[in-house]
Protein backbone atom coordinates (compact mmCIF):
# COMPACT_ATOMS: atom_id res chain seq x y z
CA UNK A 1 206.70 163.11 158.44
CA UNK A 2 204.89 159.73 157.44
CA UNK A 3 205.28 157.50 160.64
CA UNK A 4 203.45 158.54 163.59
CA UNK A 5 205.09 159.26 167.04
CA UNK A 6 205.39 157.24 170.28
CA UNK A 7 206.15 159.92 173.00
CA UNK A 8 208.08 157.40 175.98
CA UNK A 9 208.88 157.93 179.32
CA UNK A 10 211.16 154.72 180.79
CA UNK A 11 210.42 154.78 184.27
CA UNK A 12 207.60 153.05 185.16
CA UNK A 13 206.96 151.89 181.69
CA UNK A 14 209.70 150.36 180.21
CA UNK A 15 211.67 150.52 183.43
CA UNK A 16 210.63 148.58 186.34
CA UNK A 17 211.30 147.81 189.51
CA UNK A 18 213.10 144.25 189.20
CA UNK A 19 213.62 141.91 191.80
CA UNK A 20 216.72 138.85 191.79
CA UNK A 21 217.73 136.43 194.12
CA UNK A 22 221.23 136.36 194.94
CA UNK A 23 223.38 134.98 198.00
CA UNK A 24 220.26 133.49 199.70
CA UNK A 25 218.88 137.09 199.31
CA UNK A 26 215.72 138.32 197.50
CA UNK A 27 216.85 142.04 196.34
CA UNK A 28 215.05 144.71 194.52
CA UNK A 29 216.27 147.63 192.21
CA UNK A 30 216.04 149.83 189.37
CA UNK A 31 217.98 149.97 186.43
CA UNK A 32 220.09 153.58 186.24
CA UNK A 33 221.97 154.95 183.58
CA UNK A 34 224.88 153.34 184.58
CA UNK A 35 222.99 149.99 183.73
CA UNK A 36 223.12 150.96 180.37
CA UNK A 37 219.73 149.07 179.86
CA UNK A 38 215.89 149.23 180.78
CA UNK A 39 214.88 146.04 182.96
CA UNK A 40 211.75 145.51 181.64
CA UNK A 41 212.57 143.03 178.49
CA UNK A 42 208.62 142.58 177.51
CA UNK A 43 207.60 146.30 177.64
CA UNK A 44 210.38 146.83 175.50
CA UNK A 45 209.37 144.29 172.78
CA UNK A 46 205.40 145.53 173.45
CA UNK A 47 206.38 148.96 172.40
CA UNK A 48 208.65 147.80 169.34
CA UNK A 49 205.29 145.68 168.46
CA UNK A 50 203.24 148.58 168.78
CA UNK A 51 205.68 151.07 166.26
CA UNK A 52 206.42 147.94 164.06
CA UNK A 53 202.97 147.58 163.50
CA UNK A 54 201.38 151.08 163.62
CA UNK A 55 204.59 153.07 161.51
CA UNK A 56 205.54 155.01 164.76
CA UNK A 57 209.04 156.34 165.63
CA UNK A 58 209.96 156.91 169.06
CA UNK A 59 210.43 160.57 170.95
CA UNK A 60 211.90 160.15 174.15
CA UNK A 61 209.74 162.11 177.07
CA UNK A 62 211.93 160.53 180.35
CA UNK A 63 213.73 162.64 182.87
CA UNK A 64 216.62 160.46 181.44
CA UNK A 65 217.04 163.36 178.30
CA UNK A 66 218.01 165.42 181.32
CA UNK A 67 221.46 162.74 182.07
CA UNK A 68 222.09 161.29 178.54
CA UNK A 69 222.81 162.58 174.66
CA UNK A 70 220.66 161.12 172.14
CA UNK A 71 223.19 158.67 171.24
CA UNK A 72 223.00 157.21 175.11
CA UNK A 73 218.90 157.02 175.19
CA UNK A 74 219.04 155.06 171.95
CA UNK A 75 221.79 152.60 172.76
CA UNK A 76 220.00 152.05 176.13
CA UNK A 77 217.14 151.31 174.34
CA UNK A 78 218.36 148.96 171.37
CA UNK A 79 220.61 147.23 174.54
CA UNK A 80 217.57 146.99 176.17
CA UNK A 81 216.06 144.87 173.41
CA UNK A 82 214.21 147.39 171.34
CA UNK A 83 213.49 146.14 167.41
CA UNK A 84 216.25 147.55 165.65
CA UNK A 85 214.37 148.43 162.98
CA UNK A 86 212.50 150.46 165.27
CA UNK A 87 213.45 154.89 164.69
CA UNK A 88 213.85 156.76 167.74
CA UNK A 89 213.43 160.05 166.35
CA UNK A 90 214.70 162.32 168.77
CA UNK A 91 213.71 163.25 172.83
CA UNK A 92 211.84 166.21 174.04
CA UNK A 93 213.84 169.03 174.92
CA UNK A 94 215.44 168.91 178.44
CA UNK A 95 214.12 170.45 181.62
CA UNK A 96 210.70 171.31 180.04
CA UNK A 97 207.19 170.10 180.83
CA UNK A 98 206.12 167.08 178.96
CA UNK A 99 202.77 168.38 177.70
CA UNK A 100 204.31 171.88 176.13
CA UNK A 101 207.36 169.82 174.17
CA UNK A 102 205.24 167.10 173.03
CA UNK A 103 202.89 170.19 171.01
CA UNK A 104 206.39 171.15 168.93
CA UNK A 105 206.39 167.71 167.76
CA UNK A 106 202.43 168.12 166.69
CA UNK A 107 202.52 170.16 163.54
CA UNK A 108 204.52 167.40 162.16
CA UNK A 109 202.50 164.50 162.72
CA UNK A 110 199.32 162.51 161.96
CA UNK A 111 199.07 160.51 164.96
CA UNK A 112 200.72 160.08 167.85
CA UNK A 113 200.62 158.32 171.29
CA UNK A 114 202.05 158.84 174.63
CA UNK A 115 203.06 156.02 177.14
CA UNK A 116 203.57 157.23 180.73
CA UNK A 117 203.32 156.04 184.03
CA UNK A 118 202.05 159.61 185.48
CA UNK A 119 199.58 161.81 183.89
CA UNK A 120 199.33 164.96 185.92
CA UNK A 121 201.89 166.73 183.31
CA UNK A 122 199.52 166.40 180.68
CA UNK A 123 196.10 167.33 183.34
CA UNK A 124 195.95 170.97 181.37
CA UNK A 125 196.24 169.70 178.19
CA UNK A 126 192.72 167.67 176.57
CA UNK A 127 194.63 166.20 173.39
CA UNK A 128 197.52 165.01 174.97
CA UNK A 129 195.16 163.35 177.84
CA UNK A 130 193.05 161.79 175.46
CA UNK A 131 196.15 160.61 173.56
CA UNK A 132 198.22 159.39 177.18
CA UNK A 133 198.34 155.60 177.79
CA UNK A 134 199.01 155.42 181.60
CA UNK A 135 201.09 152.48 182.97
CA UNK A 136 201.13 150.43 186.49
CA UNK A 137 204.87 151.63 187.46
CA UNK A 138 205.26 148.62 188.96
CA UNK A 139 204.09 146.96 185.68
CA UNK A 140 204.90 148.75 183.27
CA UNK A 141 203.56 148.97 179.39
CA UNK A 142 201.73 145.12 178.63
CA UNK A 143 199.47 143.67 176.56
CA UNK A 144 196.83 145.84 177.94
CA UNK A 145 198.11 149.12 177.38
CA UNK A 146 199.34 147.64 174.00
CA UNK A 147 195.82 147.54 173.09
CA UNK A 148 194.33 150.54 174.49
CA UNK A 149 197.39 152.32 172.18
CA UNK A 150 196.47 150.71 169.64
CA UNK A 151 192.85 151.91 170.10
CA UNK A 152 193.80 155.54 170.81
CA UNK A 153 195.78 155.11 167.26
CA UNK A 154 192.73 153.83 165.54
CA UNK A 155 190.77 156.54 166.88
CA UNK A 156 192.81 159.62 167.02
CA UNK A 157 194.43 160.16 164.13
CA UNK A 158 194.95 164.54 163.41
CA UNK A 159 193.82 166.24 160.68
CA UNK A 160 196.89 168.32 159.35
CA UNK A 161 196.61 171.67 159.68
């Protein structure tokens, strides 16, 4: 495999709380699958910077693998406004712990990052920590976590076993 790998959760990364004013009413939600989109426009085009510019494909690590196909979690993304000359690759297999599918993805790659907005799944796990870019959730990925990516992809490229 030549590109590298962005592992991505959506939820408090790409997915963020979003607030409208309607009827006289301020009202916040989430975006569901039902949505068929992400809310958070400028994550999306951070992270389709950040794999533009740094050959990565994506690798889907939400709980959303567990409620769509493959086909669903990349038309949610490309609706969402993902580069469409952005790859998503594939997801992580369902209904396992982030840290332990991420490694079956490993033996295949040079470098990798992972964008999350909780990091106790990856607590017993060094490489993945030191790999994990860890979002606000009510943020989400910015320019800031752009860069420390972008640093962590500098920095911790694999040697290929």
């Amino acid at each position: 495999m030549e590109n590298g790998i962005c592992f991505l959760d959506f939820d408090g990364v790409v997915n963020t709380l979003k607030i409208e004013y309607k009827n006289g009413k301020f009202n916040t939600k989430y975006y569901y699958k039902k949505n068929n989109q992400l809310s958070n426009e400028q994550a999306i085009l951070w992270i389709s910077k950040l794999c533009l510019e740094n050959s990565l494909d994506i690798v889907v690590t939400s709980n959303w693998r567990n409620h769509c196909t493959m086909d669903e979690l990349k038309q949610i993304l490309y609706n969402s406004g993902l580069v469409s000359k952005v790859n998503i690759l594939g997801m992580i297999k369902e209904n396992t712990k982030k840290s332990e599918a991420i490694e079956d993805f490993l033996d295949k790659v040079g470098k990798y990052v992972i964008i999350d907005d909780e990091q106790h799944e990856y607590l017993s796990n060094n490489d993945a920590l030191s790999h994990l870019v860890l979002c606000d959730p009510y943020y989400g990925f910015g320019i800031y976590e752009y860069e420390k990516a972008k640093s962590i992809l500098k920095n911790k490229t694999l040697i290929k076993k």
